[in-house]
PDB file of N, CA and C in Angstrom:
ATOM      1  N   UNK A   1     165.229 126.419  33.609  1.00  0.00           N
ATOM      2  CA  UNK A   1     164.689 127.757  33.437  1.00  0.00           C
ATOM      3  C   UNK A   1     163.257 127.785  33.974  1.00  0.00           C
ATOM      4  N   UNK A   2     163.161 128.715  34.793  1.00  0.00           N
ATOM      5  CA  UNK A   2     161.590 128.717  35.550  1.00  0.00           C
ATOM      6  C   UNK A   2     160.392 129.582  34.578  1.00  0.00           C
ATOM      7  N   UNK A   3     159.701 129.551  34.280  1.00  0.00           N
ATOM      8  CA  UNK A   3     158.762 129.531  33.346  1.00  0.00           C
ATOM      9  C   UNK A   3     157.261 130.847  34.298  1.00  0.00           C
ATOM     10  N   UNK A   4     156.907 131.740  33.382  1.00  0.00           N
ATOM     11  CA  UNK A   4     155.718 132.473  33.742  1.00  0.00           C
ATOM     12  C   UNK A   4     154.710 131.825  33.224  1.00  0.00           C
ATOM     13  N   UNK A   5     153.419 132.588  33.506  1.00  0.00           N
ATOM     14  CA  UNK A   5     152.249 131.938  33.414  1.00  0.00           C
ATOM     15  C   UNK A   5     151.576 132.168  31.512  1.00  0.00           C
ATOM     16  N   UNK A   6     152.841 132.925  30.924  1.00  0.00           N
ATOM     17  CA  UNK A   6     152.872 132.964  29.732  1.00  0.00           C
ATOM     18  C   UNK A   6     153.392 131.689  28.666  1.00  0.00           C
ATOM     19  N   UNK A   7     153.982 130.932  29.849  1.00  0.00           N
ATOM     20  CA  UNK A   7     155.143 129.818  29.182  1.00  0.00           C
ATOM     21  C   UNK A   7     155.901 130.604  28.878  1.00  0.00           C
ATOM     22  N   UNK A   8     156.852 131.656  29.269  1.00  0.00           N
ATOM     23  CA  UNK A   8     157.740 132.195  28.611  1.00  0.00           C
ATOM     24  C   UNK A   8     158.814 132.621  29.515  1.00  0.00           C
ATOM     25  N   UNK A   9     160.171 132.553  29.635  1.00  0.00           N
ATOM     26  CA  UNK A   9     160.957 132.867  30.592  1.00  0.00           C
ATOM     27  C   UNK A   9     160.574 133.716  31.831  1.00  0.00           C
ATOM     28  N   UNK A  10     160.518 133.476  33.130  1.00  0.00           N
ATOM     29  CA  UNK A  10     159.862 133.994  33.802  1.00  0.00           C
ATOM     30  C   UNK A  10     161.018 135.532  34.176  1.00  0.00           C
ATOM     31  N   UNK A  11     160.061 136.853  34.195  1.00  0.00           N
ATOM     32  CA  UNK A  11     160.977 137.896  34.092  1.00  0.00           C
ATOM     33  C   UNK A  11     160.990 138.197  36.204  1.00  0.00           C
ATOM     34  N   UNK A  12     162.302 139.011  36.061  1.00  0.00           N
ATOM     35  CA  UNK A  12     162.510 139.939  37.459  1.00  0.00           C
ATOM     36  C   UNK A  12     160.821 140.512  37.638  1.00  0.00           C
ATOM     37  N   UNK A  13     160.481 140.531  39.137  1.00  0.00           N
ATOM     38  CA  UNK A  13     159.496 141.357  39.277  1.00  0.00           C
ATOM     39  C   UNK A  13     159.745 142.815  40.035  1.00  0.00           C
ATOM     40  N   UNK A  14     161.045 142.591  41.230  1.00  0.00           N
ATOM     41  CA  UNK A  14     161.057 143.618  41.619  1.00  0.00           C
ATOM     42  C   UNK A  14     162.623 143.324  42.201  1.00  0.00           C
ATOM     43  N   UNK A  15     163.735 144.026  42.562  1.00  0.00           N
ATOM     44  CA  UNK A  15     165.284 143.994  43.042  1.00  0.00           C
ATOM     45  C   UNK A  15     165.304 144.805  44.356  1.00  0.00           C
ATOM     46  N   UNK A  16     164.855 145.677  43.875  1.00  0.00           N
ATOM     47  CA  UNK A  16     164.530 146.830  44.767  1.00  0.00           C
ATOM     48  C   UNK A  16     162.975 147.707  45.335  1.00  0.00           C
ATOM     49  N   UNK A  17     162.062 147.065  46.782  1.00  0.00           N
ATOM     50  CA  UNK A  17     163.325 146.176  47.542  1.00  0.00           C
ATOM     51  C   UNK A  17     163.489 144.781  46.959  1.00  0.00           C
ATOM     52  N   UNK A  18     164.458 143.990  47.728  1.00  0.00           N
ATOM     53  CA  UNK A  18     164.375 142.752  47.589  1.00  0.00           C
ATOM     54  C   UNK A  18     162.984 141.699  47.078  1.00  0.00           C
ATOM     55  N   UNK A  19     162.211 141.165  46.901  1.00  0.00           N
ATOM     56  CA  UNK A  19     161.404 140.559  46.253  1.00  0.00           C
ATOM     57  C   UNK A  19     161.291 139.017  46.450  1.00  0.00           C
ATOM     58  N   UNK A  20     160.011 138.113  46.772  1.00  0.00           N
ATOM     59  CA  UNK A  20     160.351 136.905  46.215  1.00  0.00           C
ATOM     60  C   UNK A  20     160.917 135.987  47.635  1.00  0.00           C
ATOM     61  N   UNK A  21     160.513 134.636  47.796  1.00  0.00           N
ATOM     62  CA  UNK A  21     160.901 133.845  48.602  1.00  0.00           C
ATOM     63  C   UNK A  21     162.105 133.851  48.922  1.00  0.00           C
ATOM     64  N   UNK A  22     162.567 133.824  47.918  1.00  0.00           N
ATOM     65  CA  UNK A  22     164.631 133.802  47.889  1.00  0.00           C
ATOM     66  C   UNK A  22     165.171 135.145  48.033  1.00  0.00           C
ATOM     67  N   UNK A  23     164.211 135.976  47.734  1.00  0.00           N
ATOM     68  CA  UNK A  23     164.594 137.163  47.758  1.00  0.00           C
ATOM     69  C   UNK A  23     165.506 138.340  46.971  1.00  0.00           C
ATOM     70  N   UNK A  24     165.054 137.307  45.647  1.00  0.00           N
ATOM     71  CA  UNK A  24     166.369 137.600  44.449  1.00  0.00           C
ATOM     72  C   UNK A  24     165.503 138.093  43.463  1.00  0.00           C
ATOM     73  N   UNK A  25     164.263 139.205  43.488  1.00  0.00           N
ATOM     74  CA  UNK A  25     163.791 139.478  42.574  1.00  0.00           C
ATOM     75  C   UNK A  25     162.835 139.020  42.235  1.00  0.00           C
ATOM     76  N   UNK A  26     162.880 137.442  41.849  1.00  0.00           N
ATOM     77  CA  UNK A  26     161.746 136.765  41.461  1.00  0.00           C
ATOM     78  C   UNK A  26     160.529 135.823  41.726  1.00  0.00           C
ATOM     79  N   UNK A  27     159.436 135.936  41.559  1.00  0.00           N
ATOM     80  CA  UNK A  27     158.706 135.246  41.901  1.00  0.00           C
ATOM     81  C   UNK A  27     158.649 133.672  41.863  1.00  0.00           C
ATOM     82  N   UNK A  28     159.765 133.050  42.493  1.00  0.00           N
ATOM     83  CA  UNK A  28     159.963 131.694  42.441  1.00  0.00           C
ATOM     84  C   UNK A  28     159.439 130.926  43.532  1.00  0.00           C
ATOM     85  N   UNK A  29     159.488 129.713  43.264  1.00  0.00           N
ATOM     86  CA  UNK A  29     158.790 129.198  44.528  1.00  0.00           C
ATOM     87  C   UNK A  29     159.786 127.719  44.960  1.00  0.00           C
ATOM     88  N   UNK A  30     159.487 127.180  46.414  1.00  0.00           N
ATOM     89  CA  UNK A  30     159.957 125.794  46.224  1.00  0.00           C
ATOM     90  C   UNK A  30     159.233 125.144  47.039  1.00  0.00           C
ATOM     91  N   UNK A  31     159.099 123.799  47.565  1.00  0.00           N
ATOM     92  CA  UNK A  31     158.248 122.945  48.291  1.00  0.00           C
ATOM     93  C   UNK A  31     158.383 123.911  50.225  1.00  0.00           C
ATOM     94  N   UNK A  32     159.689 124.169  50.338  1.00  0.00           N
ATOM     95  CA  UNK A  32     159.486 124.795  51.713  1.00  0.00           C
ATOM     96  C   UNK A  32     158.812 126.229  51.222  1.00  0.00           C
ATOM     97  N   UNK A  33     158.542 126.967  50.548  1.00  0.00           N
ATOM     98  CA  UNK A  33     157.487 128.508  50.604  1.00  0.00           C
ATOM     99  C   UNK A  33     155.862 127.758  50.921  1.00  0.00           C
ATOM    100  N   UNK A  34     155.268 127.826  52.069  1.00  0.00           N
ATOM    101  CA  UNK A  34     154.311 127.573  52.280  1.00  0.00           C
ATOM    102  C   UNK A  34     153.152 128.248  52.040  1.00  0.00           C
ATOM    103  N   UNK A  35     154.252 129.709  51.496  1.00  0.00           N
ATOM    104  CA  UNK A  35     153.060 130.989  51.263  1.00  0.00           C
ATOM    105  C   UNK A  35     152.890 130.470  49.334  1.00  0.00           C
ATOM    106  N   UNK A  36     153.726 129.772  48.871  1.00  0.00           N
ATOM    107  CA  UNK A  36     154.090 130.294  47.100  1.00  0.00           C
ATOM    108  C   UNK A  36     153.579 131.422  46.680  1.00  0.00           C
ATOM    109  N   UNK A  37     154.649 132.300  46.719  1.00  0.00           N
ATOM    110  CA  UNK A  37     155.246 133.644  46.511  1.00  0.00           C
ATOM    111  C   UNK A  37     155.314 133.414  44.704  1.00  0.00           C
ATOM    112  N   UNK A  38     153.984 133.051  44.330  1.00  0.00           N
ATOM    113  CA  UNK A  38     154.299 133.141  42.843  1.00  0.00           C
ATOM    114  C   UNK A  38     153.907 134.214  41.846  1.00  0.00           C
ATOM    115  N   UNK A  39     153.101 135.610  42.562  1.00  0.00           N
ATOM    116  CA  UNK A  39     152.000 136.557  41.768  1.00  0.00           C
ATOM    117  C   UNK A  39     153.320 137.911  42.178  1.00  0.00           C
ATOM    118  N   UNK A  40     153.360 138.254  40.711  1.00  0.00           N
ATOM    119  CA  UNK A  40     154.652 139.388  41.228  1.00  0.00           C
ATOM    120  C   UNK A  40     153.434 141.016  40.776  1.00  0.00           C
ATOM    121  N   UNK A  41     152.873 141.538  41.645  1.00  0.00           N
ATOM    122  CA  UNK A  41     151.797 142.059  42.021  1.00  0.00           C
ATOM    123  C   UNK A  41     152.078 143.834  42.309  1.00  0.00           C
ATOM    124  N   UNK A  42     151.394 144.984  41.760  1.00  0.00           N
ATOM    125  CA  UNK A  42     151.854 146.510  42.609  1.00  0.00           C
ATOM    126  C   UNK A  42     150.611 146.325  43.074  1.00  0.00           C
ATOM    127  N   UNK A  43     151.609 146.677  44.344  1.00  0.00           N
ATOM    128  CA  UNK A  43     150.496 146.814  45.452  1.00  0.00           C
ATOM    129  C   UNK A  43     150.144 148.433  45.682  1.00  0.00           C
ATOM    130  N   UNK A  44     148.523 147.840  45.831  1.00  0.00           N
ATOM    131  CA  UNK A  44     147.578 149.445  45.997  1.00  0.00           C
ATOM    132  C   UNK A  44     147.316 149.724  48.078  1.00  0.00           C
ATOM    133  N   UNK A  45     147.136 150.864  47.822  1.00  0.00           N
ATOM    134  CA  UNK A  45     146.875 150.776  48.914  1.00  0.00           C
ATOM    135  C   UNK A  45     145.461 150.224  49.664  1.00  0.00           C
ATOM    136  N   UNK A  46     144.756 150.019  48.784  1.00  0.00           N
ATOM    137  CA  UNK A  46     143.660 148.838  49.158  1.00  0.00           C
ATOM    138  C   UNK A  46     144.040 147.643  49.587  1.00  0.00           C
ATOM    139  N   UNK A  47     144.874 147.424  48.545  1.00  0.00           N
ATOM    140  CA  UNK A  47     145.208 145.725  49.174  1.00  0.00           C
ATOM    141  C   UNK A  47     146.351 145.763  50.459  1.00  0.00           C
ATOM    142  N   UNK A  48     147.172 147.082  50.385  1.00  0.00           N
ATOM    143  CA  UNK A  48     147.377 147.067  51.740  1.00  0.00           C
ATOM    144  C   UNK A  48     146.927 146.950  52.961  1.00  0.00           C
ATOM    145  N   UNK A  49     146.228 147.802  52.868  1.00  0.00           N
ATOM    146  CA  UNK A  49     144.546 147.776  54.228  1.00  0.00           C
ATOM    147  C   UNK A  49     144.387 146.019  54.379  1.00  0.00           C
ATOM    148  N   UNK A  50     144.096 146.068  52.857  1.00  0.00           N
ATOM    149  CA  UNK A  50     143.264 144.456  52.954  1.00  0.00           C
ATOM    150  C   UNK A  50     144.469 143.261  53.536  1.00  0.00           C
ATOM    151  N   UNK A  51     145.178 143.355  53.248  1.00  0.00           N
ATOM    152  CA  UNK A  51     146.468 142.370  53.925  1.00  0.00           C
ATOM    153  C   UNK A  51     146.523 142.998  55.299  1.00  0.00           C
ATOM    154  N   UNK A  52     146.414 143.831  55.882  1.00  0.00           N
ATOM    155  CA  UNK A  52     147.087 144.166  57.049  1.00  0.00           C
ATOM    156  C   UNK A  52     145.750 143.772  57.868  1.00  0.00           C
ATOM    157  N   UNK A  53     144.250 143.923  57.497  1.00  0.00           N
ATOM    158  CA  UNK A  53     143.358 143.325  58.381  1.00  0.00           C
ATOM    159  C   UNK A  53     143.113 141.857  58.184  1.00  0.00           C
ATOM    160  N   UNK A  54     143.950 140.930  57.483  1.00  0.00           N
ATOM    161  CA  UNK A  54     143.809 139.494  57.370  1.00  0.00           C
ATOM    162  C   UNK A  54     144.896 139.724  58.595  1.00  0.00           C
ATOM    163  N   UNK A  55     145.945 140.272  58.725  1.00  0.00           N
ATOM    164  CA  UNK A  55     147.479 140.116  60.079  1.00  0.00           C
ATOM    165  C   UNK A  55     148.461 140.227  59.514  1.00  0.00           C
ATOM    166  N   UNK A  56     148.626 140.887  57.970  1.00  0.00           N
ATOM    167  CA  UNK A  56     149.720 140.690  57.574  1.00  0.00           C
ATOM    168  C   UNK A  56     150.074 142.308  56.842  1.00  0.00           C
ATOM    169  N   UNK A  57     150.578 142.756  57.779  1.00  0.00           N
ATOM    170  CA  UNK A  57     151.076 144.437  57.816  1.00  0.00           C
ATOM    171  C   UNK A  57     152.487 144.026  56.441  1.00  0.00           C
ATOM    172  N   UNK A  58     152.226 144.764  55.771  1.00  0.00           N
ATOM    173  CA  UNK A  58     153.345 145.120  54.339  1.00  0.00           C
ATOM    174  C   UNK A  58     153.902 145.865  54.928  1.00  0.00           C
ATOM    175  N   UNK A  59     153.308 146.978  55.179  1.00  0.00           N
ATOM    176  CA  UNK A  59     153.635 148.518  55.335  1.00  0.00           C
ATOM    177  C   UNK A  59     154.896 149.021  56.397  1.00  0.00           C
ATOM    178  N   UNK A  60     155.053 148.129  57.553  1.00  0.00           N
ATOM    179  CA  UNK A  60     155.912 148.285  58.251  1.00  0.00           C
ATOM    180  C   UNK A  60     157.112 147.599  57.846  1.00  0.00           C
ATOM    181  N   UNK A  61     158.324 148.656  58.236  1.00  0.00           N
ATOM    182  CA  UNK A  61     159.484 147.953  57.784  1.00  0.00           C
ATOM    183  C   UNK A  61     160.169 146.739  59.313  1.00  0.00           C
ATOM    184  N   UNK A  62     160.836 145.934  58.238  1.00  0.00           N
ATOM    185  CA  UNK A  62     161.726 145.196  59.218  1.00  0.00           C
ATOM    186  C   UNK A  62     163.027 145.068  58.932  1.00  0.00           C
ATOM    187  N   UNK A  63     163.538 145.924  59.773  1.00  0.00           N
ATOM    188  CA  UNK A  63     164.934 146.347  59.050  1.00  0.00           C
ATOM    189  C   UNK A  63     165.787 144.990  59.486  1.00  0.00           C
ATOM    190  N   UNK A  64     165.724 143.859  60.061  1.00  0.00           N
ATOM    191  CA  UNK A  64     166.426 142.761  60.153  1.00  0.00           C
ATOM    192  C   UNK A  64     166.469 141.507  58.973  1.00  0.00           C
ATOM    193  N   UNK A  65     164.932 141.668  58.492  1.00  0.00           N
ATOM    194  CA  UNK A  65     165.124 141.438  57.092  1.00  0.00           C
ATOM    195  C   UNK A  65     165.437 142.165  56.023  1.00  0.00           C
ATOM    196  N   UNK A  66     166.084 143.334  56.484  1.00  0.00           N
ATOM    197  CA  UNK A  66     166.158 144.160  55.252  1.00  0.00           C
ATOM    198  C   UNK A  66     165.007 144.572  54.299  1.00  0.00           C
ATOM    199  N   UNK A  67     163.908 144.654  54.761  1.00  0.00           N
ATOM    200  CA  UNK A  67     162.262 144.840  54.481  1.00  0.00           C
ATOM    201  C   UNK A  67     162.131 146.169  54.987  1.00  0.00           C
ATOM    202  N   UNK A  68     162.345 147.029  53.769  1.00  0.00           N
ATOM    203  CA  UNK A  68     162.062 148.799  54.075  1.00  0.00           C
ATOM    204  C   UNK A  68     160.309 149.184  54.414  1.00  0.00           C
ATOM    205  N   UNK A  69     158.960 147.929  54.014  1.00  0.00           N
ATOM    206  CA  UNK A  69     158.108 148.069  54.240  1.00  0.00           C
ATOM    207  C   UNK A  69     157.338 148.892  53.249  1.00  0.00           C
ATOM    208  N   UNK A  70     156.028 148.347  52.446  1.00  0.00           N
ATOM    209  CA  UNK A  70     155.509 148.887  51.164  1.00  0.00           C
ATOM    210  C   UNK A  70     154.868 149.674  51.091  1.00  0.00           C
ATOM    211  N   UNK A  71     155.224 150.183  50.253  1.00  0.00           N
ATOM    212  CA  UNK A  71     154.294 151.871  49.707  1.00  0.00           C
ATOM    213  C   UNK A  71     153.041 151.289  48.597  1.00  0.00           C
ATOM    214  N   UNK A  72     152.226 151.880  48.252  1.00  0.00           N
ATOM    215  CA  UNK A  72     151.512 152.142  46.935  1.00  0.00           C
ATOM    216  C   UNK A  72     152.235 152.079  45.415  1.00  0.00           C
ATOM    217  N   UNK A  73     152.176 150.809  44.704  1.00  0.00           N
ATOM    218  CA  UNK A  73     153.167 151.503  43.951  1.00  0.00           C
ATOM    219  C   UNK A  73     154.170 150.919  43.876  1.00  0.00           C
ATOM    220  N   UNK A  74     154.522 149.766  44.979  1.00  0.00           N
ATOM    221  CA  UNK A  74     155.678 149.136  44.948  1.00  0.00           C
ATOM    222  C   UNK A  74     155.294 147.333  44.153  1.00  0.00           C
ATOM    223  N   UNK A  75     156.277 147.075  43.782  1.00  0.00           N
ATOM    224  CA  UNK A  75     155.995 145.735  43.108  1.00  0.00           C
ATOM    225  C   UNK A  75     156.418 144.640  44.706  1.00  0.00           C
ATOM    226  N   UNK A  76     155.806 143.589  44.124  1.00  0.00           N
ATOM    227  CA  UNK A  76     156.012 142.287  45.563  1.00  0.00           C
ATOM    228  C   UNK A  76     155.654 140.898  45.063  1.00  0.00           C
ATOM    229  N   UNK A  77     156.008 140.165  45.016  1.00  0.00           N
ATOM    230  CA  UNK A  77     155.588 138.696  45.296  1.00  0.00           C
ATOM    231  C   UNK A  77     155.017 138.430  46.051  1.00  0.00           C
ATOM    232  N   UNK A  78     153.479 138.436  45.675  1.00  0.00           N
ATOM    233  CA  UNK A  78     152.606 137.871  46.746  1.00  0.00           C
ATOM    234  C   UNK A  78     152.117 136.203  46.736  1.00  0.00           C
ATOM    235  N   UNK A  79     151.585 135.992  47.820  1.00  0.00           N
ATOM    236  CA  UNK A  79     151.300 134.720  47.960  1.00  0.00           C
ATOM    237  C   UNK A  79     149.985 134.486  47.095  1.00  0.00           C
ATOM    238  N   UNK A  80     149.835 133.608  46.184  1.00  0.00           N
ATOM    239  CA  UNK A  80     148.830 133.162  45.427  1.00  0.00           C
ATOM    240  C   UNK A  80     147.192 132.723  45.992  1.00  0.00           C
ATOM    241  N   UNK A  81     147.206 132.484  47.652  1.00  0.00           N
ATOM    242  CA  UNK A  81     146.238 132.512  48.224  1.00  0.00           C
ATOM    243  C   UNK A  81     145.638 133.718  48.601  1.00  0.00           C
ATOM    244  N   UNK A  82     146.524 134.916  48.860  1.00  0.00           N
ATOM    245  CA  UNK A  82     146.309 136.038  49.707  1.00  0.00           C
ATOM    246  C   UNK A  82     145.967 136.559  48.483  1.00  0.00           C
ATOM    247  N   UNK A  83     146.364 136.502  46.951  1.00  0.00           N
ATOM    248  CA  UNK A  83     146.073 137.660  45.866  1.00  0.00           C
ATOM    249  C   UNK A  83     144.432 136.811  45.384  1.00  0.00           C
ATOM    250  N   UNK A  84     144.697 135.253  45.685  1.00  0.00           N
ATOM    251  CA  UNK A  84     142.808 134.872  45.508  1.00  0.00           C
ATOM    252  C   UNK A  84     141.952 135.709  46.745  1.00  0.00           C
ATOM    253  N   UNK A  85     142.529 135.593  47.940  1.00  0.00           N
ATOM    254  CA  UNK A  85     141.591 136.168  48.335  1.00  0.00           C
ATOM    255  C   UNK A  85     140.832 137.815  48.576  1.00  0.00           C
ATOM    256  N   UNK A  86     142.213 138.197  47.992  1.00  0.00           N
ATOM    257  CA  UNK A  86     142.224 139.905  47.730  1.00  0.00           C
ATOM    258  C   UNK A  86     140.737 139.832  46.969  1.00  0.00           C
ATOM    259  N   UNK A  87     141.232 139.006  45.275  1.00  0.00           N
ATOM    260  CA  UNK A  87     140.663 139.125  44.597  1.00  0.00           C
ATOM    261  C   UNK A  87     138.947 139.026  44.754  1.00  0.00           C
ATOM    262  N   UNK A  88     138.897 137.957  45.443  1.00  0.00           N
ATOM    263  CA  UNK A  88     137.356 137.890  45.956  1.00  0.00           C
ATOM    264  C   UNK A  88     136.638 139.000  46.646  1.00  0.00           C
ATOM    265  N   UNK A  89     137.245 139.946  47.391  1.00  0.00           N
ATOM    266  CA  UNK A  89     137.155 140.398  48.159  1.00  0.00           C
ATOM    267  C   UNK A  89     136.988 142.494  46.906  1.00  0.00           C
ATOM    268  N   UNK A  90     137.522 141.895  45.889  1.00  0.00           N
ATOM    269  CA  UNK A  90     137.361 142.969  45.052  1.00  0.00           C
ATOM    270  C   UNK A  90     138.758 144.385  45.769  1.00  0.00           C
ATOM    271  N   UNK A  91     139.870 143.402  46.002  1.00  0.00           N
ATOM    272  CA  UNK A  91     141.140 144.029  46.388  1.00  0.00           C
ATOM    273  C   UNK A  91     142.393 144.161  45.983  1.00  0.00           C
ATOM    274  N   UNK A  92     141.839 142.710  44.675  1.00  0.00           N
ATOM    275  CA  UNK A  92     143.198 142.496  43.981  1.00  0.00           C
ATOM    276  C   UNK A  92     143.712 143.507  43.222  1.00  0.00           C
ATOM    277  N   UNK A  93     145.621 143.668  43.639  1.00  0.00           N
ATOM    278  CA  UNK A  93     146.260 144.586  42.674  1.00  0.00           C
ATOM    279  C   UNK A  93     146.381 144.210  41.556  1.00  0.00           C
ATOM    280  N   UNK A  94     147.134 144.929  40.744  1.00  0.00           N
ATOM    281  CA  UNK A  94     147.045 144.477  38.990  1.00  0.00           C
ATOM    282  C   UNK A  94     148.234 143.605  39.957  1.00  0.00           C
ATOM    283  N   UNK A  95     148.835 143.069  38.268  1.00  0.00           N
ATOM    284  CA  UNK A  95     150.080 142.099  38.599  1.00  0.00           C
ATOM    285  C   UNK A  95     150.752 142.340  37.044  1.00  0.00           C
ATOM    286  N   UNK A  96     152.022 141.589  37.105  1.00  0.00           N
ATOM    287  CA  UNK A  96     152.707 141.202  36.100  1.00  0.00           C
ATOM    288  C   UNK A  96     152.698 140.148  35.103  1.00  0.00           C
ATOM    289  N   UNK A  97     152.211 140.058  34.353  1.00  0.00           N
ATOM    290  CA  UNK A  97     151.789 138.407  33.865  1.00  0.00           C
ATOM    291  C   UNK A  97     153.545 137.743  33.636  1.00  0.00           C
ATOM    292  N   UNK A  98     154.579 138.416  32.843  1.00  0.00           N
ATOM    293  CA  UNK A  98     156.032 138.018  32.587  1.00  0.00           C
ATOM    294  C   UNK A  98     156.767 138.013  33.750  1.00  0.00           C
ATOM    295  N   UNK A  99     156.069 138.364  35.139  1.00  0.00           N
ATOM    296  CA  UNK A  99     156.980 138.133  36.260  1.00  0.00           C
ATOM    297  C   UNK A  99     155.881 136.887  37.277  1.00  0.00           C
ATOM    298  N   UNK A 100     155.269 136.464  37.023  1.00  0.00           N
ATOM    299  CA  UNK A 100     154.281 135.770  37.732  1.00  0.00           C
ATOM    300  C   UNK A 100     154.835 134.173  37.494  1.00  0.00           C
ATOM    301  N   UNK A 101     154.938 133.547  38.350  1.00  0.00           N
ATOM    302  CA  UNK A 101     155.496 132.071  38.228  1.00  0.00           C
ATOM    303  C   UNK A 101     154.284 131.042  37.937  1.00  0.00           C
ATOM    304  N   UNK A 102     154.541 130.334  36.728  1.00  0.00           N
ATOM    305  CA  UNK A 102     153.565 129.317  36.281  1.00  0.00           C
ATOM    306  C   UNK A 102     153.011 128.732  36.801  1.00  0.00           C
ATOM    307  N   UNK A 103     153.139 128.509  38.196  1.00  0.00           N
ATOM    308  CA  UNK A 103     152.793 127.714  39.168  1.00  0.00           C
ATOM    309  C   UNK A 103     151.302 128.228  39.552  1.00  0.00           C
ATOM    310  N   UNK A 104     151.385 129.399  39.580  1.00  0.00           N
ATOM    311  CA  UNK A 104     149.820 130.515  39.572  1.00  0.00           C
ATOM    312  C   UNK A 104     148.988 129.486  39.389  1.00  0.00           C
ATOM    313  N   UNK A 105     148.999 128.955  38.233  1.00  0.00           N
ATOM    314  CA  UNK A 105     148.064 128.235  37.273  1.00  0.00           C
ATOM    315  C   UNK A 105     147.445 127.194  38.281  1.00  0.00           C
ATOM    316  N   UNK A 106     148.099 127.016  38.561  1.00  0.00           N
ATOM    317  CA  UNK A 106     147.509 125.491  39.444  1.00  0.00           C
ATOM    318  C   UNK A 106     146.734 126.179  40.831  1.00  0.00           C
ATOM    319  N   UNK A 107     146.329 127.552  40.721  1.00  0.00           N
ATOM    320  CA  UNK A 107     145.299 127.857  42.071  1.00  0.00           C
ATOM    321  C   UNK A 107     144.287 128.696  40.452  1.00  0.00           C
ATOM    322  N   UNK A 108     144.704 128.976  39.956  1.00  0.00           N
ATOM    323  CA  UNK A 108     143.737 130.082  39.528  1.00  0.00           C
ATOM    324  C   UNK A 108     143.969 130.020  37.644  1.00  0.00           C
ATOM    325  N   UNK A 109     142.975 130.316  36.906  1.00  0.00           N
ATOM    326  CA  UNK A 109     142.863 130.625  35.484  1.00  0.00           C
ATOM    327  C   UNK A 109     144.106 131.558  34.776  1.00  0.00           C
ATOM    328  N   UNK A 110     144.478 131.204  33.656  1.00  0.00           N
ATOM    329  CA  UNK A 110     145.629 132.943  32.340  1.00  0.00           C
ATOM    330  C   UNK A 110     144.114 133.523  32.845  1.00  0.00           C
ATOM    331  N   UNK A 111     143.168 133.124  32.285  1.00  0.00           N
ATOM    332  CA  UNK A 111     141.722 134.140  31.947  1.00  0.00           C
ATOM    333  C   UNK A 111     141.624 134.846  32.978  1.00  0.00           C
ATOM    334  N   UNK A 112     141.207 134.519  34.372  1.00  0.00           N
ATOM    335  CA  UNK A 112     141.007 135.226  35.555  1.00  0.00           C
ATOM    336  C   UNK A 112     142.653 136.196  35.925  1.00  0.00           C
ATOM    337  N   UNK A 113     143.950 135.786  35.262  1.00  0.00           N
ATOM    338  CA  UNK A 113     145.080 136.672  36.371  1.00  0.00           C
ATOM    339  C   UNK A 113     144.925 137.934  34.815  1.00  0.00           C
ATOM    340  N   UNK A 114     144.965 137.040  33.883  1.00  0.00           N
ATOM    341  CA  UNK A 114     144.791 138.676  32.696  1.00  0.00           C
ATOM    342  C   UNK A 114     143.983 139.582  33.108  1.00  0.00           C
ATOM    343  N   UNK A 115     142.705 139.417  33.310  1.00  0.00           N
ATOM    344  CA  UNK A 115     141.751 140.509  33.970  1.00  0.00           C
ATOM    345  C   UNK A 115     142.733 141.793  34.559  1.00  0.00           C
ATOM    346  N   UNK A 116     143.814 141.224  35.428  1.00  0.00           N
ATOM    347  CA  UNK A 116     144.438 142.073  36.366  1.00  0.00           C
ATOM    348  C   UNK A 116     145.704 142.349  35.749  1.00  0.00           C
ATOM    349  N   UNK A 117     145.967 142.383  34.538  1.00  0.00           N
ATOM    350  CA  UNK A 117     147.108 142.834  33.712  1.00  0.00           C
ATOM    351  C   UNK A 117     147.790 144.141  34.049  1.00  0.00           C
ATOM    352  N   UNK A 118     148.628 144.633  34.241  1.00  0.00           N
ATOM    353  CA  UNK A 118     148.704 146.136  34.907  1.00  0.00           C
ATOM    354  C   UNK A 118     148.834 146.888  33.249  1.00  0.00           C
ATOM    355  N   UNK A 119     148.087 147.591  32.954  1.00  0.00           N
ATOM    356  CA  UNK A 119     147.835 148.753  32.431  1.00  0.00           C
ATOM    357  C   UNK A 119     149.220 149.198  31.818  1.00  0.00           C
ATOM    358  N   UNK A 120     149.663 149.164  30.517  1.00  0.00           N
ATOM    359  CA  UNK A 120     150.978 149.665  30.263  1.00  0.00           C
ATOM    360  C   UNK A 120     151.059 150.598  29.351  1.00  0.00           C
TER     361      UNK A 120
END
C-alpha cells in the first residue's frame, strides 16, 4: 500500500484527466519517473505561466497521449522539483496533502507542503 505524506493511505488525486506517472490517478512514483510525479497539486494559472516559461507548456493538449491539456482548476501530479521551484518563485499551487506521495518528504518538509493545503 503506497502511503501519503500523512502516513495514511495515499488517496486518488485526479481520473479525469488521466493523472500521475502511470497515469491511473495517482501520484505514484517509481525509480524510472525521473520527474517523481509525487505532489497531486490544482493548478493556478500562475503556475501555468510559470511552468510554461521553465519549457513545460500544461496548457496544450496532446491528444496522442490522451492529454486534453490544463485549465485553472484542474488537479495534476506534479513533479516535486518543479512544485519546489514554483514554490520559491512564490508560484506554488495549493496541493492535496491525502493525494501527495510520501516520497515528497525526502525533497521538502509536512511543515513547508501544509502551508499549501488547498482551502476546504
Amino acid at each position: 500500500m503506497e502511503l501519503n505524506v500523512l502516513n495514511t493511505p495515499l488517496q486518488c488525486c485526479c481520473s479525469s484527466p488521466a493523472t500521475g506517472y502511470f497515469r491511473d490517478g495517482f501520484c505514484r512514483t517509481t525509480k524510472t519517473d525521473y520527474g517523481t510525479h509525487t505532489v497531486c497539486a490544482i493548478v493556478t494559472k500562475e503556475f501555468l505561466e510559470y511552468s510554461a516559461s521553465k519549457g513545460n507548456v500544461l496548457t496544450t493538449p496532446i491528444p496522442h497521449w490522451n492529454f486534453p491539456g490544463l485549465q485553472p482548476g484542474d488537479k495534476w501530479c506534479l513533479c516535486i522539483s518543479r512544485w519546489l521551484e514554483a514554490e520559491k518563485a512564490g508560484k506554488a499551487p495549493y496541493i492535496i496533502l491525502e493525494a501527495t506521495h510520501i516520497k515528497s518528504l525526502q525533497y521538502t518538509s509536512l511543515k513547508v507542503l501544509k502551508q499549501y493545503t488547498y482551502p476546504i
